[in-house]
N, C-alpha and C. Protein backbone atom coordinates (compact mmCIF):
# COMPACT_ATOMS: atom_id res chain seq x y z
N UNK A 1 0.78 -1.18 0.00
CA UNK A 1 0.00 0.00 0.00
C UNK A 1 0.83 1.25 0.00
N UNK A 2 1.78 1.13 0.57
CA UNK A 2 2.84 2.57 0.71
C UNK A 2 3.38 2.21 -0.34
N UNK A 3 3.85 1.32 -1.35
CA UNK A 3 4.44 2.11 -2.79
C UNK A 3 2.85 2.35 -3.40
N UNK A 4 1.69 1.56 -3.34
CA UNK A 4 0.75 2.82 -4.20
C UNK A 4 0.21 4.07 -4.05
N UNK A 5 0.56 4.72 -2.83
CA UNK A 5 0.18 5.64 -2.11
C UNK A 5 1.47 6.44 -2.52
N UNK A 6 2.95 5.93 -2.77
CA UNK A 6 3.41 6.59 -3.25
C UNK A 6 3.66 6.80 -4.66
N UNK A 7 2.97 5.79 -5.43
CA UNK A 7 3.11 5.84 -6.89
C UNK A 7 1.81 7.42 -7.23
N UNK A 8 0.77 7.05 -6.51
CA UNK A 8 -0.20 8.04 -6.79
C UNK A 8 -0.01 9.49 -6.24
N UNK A 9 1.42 9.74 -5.06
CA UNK A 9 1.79 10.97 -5.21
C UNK A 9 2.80 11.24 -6.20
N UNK A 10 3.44 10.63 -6.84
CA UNK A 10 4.16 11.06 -7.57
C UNK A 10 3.12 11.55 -9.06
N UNK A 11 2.32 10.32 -9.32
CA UNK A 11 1.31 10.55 -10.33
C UNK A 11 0.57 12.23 -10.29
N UNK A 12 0.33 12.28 -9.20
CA UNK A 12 -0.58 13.71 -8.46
C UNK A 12 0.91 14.88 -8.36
N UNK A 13 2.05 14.65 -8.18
CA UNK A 13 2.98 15.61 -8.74
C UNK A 13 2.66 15.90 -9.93
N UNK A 14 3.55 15.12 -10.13
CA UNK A 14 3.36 15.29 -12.16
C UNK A 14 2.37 16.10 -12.76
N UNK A 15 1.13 15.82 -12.33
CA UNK A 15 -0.18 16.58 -12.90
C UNK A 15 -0.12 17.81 -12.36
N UNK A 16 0.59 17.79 -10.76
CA UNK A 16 0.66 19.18 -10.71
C UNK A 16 1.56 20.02 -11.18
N UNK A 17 2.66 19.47 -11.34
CA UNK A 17 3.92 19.97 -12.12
C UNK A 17 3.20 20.76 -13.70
N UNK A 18 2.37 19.93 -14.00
CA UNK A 18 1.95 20.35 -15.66
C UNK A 18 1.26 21.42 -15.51
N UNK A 19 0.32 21.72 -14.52
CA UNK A 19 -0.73 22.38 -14.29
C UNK A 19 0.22 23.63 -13.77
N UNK A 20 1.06 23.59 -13.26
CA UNK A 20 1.95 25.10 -12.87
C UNK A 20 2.57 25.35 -13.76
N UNK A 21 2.95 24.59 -14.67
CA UNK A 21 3.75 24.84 -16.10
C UNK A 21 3.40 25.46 -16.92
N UNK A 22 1.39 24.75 -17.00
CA UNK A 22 0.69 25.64 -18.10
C UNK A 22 0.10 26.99 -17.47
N UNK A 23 0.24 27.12 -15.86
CA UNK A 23 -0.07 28.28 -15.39
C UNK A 23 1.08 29.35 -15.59
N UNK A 24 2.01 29.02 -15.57
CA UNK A 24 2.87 29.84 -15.95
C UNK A 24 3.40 30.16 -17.13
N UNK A 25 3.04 29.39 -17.80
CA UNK A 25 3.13 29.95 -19.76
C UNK A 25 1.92 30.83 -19.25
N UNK A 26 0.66 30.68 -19.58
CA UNK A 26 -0.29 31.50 -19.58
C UNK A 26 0.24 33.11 -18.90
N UNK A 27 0.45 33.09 -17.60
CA UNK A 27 0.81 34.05 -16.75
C UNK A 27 2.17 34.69 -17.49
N UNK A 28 2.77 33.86 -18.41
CA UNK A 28 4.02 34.32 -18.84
C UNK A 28 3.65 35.50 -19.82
N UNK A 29 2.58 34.86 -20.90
CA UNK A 29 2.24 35.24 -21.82
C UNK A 29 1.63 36.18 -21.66
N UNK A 30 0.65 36.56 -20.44
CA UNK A 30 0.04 37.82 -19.77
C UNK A 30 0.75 38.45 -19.51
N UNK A 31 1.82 38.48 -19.25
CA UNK A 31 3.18 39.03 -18.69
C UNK A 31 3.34 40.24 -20.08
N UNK A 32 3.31 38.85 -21.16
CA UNK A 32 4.60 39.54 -22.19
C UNK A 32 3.35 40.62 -23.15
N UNK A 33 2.13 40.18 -22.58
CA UNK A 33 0.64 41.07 -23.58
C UNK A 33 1.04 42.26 -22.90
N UNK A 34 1.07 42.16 -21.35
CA UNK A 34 0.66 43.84 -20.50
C UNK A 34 2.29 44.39 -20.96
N UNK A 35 3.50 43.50 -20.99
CA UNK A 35 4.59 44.52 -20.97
C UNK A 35 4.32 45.28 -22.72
N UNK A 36 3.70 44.83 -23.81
CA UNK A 36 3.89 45.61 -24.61
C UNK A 36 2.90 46.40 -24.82
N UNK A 37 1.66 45.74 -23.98
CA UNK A 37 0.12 47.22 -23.95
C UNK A 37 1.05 48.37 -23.28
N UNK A 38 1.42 47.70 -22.27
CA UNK A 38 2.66 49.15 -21.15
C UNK A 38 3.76 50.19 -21.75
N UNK A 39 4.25 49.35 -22.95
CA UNK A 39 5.50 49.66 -23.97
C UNK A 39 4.54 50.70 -24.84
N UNK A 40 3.30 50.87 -25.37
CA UNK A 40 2.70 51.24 -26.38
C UNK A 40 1.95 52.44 -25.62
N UNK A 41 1.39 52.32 -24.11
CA UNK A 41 1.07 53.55 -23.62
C UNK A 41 2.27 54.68 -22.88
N UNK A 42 3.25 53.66 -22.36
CA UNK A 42 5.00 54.73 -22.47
C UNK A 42 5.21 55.32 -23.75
N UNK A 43 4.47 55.38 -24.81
CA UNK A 43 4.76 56.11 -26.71
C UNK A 43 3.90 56.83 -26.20
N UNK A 44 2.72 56.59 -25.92
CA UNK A 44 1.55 57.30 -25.98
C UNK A 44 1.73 58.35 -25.42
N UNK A 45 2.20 58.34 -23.68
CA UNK A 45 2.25 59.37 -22.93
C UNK A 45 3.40 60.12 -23.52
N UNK A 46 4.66 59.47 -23.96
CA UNK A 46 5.10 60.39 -24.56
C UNK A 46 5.09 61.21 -25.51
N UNK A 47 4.16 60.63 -26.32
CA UNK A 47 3.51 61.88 -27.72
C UNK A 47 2.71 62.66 -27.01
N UNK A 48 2.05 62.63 -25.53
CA UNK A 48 1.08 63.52 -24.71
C UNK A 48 2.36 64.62 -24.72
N UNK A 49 3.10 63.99 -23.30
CA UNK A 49 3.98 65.08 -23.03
C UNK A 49 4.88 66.10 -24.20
N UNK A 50 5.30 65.57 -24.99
CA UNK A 50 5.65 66.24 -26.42
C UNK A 50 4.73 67.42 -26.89
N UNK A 51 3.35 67.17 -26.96
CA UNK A 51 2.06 67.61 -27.46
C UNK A 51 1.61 68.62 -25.89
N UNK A 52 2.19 68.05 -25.24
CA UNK A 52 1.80 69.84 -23.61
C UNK A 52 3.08 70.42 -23.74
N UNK A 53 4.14 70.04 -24.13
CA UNK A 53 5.78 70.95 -23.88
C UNK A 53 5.40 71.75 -25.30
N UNK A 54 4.97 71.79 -26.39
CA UNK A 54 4.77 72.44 -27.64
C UNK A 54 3.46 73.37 -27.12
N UNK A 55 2.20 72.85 -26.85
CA UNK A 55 1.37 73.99 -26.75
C UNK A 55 1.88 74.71 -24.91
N UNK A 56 2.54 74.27 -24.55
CA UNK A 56 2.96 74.97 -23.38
C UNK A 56 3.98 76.26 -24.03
N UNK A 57 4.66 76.09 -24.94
CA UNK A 57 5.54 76.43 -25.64
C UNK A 57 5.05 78.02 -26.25
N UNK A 58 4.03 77.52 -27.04
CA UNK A 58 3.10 78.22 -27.83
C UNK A 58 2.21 78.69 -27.37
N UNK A 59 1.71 78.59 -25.37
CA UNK A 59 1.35 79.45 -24.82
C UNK A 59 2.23 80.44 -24.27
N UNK A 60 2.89 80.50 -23.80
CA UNK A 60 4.30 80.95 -23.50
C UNK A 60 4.47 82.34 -24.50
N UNK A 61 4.62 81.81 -25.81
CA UNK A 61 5.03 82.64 -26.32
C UNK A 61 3.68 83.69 -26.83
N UNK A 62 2.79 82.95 -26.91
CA UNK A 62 1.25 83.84 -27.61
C UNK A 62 1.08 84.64 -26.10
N UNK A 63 1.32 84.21 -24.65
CA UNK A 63 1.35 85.36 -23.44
C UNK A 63 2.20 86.11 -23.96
N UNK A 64 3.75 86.28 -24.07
CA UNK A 64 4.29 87.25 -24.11
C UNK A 64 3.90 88.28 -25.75
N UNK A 65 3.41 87.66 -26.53
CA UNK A 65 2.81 88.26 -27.70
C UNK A 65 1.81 89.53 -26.95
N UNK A 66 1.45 89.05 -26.34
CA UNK A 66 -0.09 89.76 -25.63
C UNK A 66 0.24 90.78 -24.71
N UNK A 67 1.52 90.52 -23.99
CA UNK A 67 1.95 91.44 -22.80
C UNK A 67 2.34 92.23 -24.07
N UNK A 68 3.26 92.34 -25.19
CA UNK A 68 3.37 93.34 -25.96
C UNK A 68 2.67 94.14 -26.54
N UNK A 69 1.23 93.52 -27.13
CA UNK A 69 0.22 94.12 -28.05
C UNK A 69 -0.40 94.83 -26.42
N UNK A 70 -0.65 94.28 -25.74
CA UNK A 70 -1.53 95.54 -24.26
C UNK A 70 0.14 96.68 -23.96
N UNK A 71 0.55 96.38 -23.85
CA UNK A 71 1.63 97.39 -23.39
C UNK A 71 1.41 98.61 -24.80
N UNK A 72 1.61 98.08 -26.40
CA UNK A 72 1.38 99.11 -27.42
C UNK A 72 -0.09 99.83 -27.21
N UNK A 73 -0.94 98.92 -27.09
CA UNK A 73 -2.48 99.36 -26.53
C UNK A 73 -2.01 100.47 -25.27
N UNK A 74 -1.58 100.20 -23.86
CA UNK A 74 -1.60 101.18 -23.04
C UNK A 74 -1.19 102.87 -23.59
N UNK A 75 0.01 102.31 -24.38
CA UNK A 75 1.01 103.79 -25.32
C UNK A 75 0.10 104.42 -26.15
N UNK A 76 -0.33 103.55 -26.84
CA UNK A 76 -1.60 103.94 -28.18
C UNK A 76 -2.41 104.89 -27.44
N UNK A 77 -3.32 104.31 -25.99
CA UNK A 77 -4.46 105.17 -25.16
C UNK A 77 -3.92 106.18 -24.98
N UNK A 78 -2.49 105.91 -23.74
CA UNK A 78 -2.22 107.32 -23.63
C UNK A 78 -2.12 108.38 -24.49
N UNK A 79 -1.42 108.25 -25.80
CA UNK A 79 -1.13 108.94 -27.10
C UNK A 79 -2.37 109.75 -27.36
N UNK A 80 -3.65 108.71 -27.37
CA UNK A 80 -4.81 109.00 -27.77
C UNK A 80 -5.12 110.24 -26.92
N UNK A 81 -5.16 109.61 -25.46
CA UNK A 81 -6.13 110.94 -24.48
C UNK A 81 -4.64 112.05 -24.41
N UNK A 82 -3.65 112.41 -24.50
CA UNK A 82 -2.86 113.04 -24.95
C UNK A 82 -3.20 113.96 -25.93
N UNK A 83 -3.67 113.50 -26.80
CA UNK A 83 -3.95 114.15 -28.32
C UNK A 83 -5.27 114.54 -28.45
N UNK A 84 -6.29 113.88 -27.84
CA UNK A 84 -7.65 114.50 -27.36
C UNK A 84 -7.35 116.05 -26.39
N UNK A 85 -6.82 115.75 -25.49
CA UNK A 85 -6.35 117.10 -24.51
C UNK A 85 -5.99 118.27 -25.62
N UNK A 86 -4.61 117.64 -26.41
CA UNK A 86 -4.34 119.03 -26.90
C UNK A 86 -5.55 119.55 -27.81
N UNK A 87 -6.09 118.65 -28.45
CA UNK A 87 -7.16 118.89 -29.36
C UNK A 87 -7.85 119.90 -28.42
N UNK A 88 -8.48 119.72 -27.54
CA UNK A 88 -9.49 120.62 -27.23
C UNK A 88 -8.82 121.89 -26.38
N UNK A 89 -7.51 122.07 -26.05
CA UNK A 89 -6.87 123.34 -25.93
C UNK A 89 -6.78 124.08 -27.19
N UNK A 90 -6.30 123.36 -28.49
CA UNK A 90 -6.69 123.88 -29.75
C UNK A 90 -7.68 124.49 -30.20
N UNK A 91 -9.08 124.03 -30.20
CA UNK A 91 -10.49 124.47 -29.96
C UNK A 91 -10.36 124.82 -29.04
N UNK A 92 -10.37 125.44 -28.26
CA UNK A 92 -10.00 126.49 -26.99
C UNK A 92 -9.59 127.56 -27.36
N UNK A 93 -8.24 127.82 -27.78
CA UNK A 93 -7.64 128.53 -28.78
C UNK A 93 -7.87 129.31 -29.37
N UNK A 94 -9.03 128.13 -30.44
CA UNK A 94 -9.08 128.74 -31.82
C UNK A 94 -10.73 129.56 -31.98
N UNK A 95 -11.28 129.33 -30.76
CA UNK A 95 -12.73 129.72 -30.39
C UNK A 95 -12.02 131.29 -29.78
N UNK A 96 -11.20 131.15 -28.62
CA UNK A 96 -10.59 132.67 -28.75
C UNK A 96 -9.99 133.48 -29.32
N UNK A 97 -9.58 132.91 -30.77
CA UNK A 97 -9.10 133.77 -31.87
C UNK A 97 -10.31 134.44 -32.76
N UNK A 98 -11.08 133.58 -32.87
CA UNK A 98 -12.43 133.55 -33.55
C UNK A 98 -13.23 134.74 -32.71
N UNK A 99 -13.21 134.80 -31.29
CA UNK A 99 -13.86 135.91 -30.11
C UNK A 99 -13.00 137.15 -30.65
N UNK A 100 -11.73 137.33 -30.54
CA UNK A 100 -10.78 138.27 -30.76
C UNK A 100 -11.17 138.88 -31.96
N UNK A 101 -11.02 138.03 -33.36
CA UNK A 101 -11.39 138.41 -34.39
C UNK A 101 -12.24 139.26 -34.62
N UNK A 102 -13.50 138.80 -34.15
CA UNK A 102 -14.75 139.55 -34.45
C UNK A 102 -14.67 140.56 -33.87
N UNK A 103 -13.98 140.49 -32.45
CA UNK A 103 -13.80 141.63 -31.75
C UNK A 103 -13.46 142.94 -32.61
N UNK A 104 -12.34 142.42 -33.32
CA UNK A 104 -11.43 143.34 -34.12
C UNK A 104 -12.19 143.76 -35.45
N UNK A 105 -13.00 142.84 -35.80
CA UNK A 105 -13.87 142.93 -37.03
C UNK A 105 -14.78 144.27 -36.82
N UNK A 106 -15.22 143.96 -35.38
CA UNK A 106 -16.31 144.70 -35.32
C UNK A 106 -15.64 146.32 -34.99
N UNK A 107 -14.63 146.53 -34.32
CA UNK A 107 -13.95 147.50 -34.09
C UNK A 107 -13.59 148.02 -34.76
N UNK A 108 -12.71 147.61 -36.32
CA UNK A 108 -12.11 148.28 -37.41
C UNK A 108 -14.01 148.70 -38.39
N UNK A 109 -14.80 147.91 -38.01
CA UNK A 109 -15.97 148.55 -39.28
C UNK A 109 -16.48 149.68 -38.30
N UNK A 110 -16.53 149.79 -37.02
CA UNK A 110 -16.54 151.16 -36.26
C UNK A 110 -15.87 152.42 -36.61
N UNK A 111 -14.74 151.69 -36.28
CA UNK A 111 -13.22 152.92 -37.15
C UNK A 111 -13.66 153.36 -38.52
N UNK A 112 -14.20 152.67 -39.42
CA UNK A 112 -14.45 152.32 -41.03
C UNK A 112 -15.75 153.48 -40.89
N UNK A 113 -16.70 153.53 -40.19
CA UNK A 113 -17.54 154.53 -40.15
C UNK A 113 -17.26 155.59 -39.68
N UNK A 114 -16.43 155.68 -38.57
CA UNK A 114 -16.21 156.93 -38.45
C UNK A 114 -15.21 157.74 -39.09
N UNK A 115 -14.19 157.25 -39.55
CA UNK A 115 -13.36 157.72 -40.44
C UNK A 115 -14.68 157.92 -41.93
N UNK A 116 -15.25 157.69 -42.27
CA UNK A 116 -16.20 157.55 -43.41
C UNK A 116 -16.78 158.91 -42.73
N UNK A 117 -17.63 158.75 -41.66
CA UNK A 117 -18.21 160.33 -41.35
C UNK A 117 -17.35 161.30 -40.94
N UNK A 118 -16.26 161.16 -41.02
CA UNK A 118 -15.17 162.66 -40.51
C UNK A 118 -15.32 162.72 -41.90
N UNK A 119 -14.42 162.01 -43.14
CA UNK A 119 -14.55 162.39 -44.23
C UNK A 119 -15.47 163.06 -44.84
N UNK A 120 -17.19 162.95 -44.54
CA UNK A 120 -18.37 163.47 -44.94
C UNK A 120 -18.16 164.77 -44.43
N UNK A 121 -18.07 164.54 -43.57
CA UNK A 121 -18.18 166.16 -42.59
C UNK A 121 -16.77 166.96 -42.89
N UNK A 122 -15.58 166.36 -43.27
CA UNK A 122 -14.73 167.34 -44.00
C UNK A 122 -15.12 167.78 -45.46
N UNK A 123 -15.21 167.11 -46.17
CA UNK A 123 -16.34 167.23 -47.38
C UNK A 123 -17.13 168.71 -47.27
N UNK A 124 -18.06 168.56 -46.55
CA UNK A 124 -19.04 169.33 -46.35
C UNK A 124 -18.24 170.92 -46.12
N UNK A 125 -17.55 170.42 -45.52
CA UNK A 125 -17.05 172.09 -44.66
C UNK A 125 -15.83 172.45 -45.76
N UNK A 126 -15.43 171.20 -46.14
CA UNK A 126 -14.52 172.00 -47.42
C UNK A 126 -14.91 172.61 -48.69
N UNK A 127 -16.42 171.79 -48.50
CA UNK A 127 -17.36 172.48 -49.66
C UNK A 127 -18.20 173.73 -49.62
N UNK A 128 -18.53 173.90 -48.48
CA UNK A 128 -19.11 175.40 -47.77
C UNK A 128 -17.32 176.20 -47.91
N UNK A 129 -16.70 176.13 -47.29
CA UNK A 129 -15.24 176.92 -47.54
C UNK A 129 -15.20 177.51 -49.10
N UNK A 130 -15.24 176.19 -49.73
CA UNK A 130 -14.62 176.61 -51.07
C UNK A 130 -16.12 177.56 -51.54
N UNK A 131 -17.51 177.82 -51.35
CA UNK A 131 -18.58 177.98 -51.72
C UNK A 131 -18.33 179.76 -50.93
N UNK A 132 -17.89 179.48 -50.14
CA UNK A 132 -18.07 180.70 -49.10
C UNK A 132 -16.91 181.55 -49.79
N UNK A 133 -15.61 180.96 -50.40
CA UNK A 133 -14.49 181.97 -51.17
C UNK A 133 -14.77 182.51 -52.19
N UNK A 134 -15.79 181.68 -52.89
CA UNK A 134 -15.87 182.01 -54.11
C UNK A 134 -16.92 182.63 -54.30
N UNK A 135 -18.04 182.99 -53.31
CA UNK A 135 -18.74 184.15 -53.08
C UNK A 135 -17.95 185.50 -53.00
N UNK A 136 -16.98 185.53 -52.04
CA UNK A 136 -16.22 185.75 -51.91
C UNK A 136 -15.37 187.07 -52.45
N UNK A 137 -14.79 186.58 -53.75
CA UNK A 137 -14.51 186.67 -54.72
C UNK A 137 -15.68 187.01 -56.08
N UNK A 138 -16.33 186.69 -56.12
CA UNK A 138 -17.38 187.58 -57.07
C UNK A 138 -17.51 188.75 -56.46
């Protein structure tokens, strides 16, 4: 009875021997599927990271694009309300040249009449003079 008891553990090895053999091909072969699914998402992530260092890149640089175009924008405004100011000291200006003017307009056609009526009235008296000599004289 003890050699069939030991023929049937050796028998019951064996089968188990096979059965860890084919568990471990299998498990091997799972092994060698996940190391190249693993190999193919290490590409993957690295075409990620490639694809954030470029638009990281290209944010980077489109910010500093932007800090330039607002900085020309700030210069541009100021320029602007700069040039609005003088503008309306100009019209300021040119509204008191325009006041002055008329001023003067209206002052020289004053002058313009009265120099016009001294002339009348020298006229007159040079014409009574000369009227009054030449009575005068007859």
């Amino acid at each position: 009875m003890a050699a069939s008891s030991s023929a049937a553990s050796d028998a019951g090895s064996t089968t188990g021997d096979s059965i860890a053999s084919e568990d471990y091909k299998v498990l091997t072969e799972e092994l060698a599927i996940l190391a190249t699914e693993l190999e193919a998402k290490c590409v993957e992530v690295q075409a990620y990271k490639g694809n954030f260092e470029r638009l990281q890149s290209d944010c980077t640089e489109r910010t500093s694009e932007l800090e330039r175009l607002n900085s020309q924008l700030q210069k541009a405004k100021l320029d602007g309300n700069s040039a609005v100011e003088k503008l309306k000291k100009t019209e300021e200006d040119l509204a008191q040249i325009k006041e002055k003017n008329a001023q003067l307009s209206d002052e020289l056609l004053n002058k313009s009449r009265q120099v016009g009526l001294l002339l009348k009235s020298l006229e007159r008296v040079g014409n009574y003079q000369m009227t009054s000599c030449n009575s005068c004289l007859l």
